[in-house]
Every structure is written in C-alpha cells, then in structure tokens.
C-alpha atoms as a PDB file:
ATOM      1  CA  UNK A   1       9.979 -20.681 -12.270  1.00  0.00           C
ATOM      2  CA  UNK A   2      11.444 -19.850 -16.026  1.00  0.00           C
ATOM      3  CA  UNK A   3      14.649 -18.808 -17.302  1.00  0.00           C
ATOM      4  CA  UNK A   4      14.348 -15.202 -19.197  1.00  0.00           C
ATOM      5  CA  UNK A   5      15.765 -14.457 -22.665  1.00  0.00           C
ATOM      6  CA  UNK A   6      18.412 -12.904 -20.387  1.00  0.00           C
ATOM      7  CA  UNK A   7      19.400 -16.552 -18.989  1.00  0.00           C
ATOM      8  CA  UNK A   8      17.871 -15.371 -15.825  1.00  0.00           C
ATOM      9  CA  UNK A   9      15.859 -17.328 -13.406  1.00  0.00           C
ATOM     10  CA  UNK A  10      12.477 -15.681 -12.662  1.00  0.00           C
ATOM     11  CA  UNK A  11       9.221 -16.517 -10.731  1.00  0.00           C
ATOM     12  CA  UNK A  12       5.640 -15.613 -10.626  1.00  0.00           C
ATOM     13  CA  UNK A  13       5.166 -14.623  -6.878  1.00  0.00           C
ATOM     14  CA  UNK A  14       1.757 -14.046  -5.043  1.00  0.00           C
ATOM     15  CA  UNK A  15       1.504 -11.415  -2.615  1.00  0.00           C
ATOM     16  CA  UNK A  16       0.466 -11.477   1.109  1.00  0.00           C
ATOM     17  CA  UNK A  17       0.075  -8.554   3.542  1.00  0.00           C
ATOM     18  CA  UNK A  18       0.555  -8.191   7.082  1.00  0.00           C
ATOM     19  CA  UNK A  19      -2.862  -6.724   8.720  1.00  0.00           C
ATOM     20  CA  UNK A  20      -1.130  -3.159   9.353  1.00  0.00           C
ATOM     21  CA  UNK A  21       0.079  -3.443   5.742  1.00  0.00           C
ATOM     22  CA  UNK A  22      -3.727  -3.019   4.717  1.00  0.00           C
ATOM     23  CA  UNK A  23      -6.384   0.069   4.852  1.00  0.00           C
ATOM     24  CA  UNK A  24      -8.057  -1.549   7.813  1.00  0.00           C
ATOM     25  CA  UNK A  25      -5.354  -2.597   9.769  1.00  0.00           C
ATOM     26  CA  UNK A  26      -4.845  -4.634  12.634  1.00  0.00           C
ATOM     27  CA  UNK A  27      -8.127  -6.043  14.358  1.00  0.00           C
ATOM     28  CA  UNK A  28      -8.922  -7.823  17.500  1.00  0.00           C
ATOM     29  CA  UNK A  29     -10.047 -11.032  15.294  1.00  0.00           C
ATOM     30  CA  UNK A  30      -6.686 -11.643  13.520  1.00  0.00           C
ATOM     31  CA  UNK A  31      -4.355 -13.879  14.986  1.00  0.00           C
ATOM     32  CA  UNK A  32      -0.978 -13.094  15.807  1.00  0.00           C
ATOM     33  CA  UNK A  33       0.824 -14.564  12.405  1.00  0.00           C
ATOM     34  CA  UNK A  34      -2.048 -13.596  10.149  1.00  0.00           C
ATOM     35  CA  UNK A  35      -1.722 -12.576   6.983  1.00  0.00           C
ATOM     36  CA  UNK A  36      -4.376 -11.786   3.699  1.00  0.00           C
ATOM     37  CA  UNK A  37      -4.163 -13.143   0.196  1.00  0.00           C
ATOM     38  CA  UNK A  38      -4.196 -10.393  -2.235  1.00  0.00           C
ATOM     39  CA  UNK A  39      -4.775 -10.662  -6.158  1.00  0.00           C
ATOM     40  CA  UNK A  40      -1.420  -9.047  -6.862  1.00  0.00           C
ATOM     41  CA  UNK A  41       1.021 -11.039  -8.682  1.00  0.00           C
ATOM     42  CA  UNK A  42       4.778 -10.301  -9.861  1.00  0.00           C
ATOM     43  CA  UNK A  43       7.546 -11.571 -11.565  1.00  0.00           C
ATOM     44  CA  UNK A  44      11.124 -11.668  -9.871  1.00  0.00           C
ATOM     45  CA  UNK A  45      14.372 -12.879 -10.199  1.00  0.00           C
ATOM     46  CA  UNK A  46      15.399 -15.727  -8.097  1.00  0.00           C
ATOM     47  CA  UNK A  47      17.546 -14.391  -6.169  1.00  0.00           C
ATOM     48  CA  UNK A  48      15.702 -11.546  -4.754  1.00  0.00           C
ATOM     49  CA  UNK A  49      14.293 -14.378  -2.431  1.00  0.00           C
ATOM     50  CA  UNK A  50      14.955 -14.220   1.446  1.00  0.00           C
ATOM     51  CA  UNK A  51      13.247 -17.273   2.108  1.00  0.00           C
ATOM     52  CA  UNK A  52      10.443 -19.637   2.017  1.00  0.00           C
ATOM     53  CA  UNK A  53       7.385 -19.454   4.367  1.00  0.00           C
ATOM     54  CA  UNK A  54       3.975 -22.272   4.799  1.00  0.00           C
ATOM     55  CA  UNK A  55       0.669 -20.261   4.273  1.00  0.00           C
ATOM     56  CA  UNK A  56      -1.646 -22.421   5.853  1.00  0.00           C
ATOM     57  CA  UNK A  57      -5.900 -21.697   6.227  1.00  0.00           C
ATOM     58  CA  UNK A  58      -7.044 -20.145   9.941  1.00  0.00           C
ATOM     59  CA  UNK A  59      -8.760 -23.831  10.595  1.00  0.00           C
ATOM     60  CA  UNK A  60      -5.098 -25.284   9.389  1.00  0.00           C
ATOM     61  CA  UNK A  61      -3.100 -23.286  11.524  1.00  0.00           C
ATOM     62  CA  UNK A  62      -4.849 -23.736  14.896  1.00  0.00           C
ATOM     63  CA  UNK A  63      -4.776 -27.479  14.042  1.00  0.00           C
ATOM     64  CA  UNK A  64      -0.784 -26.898  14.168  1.00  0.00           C
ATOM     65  CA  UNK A  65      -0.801 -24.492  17.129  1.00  0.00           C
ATOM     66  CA  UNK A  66      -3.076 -26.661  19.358  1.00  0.00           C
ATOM     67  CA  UNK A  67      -0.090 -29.496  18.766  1.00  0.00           C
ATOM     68  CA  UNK A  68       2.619 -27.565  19.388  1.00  0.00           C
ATOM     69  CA  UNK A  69       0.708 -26.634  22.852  1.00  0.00           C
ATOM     70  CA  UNK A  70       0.397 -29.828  23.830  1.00  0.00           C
ATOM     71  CA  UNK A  71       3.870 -30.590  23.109  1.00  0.00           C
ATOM     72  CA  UNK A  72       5.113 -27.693  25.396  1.00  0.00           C
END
C-alpha cells in the first residue's frame, strides 16, 4: 500500500477466480469455497475494497474444516 502523486492510497492486489470464473469451470474435485491463484496483478485505490478474505492451501483448509466439525 502507497500513496499516489495524487495523495491517493493505492494497492497492488492479486487476483483469484472462482472455478466457473475460469475456461474449465466447475469440477467434481474442487471444494465448495475453492478458488485458483492467477498471475494477474493490479493496482487500486483503497477504497474500492469490500473486504478482506484468508486464502488458505487445500491441506490448510481441511485442517480448519475438520475443527469446525468437531466443534458442531
């Protein structure tokens, strides 16, 4: 995060797509929050930010899943 020569603040995002967002779509294997790492990467003012999300590894996620089972 940087302020422009415009006194605005700006970040370097990473994108992530939603299976059906991608040529191959949705497949049996992916699980039901998945999402893909792509190489595009953009700059944006702060404030066009909804909100912040964890991105977590497959092995990572059903690690927090399985507890959150147990729990229920």
């Amino acid at each position: 995060m940087w302020e422009s020569w415009a006194s605005n603040m700006v970040v370097k995002v990473k994108w992530f797509y939603h299976p059906e967002e991608t040529k191959l779509g949705k497949r049996q294997s992916d699980g039901k929050n998945a999402l893909y790492q792509s190489c595009h990467e953009d700059e944006n003012d702060v404030q066009t930010i909804s909100h912040k999300c964890q991105v977590v590894g497959r092995e990572h996620y059903e690690q927090l899943t399985r507890g959150r089972r147990c729990q229920d």
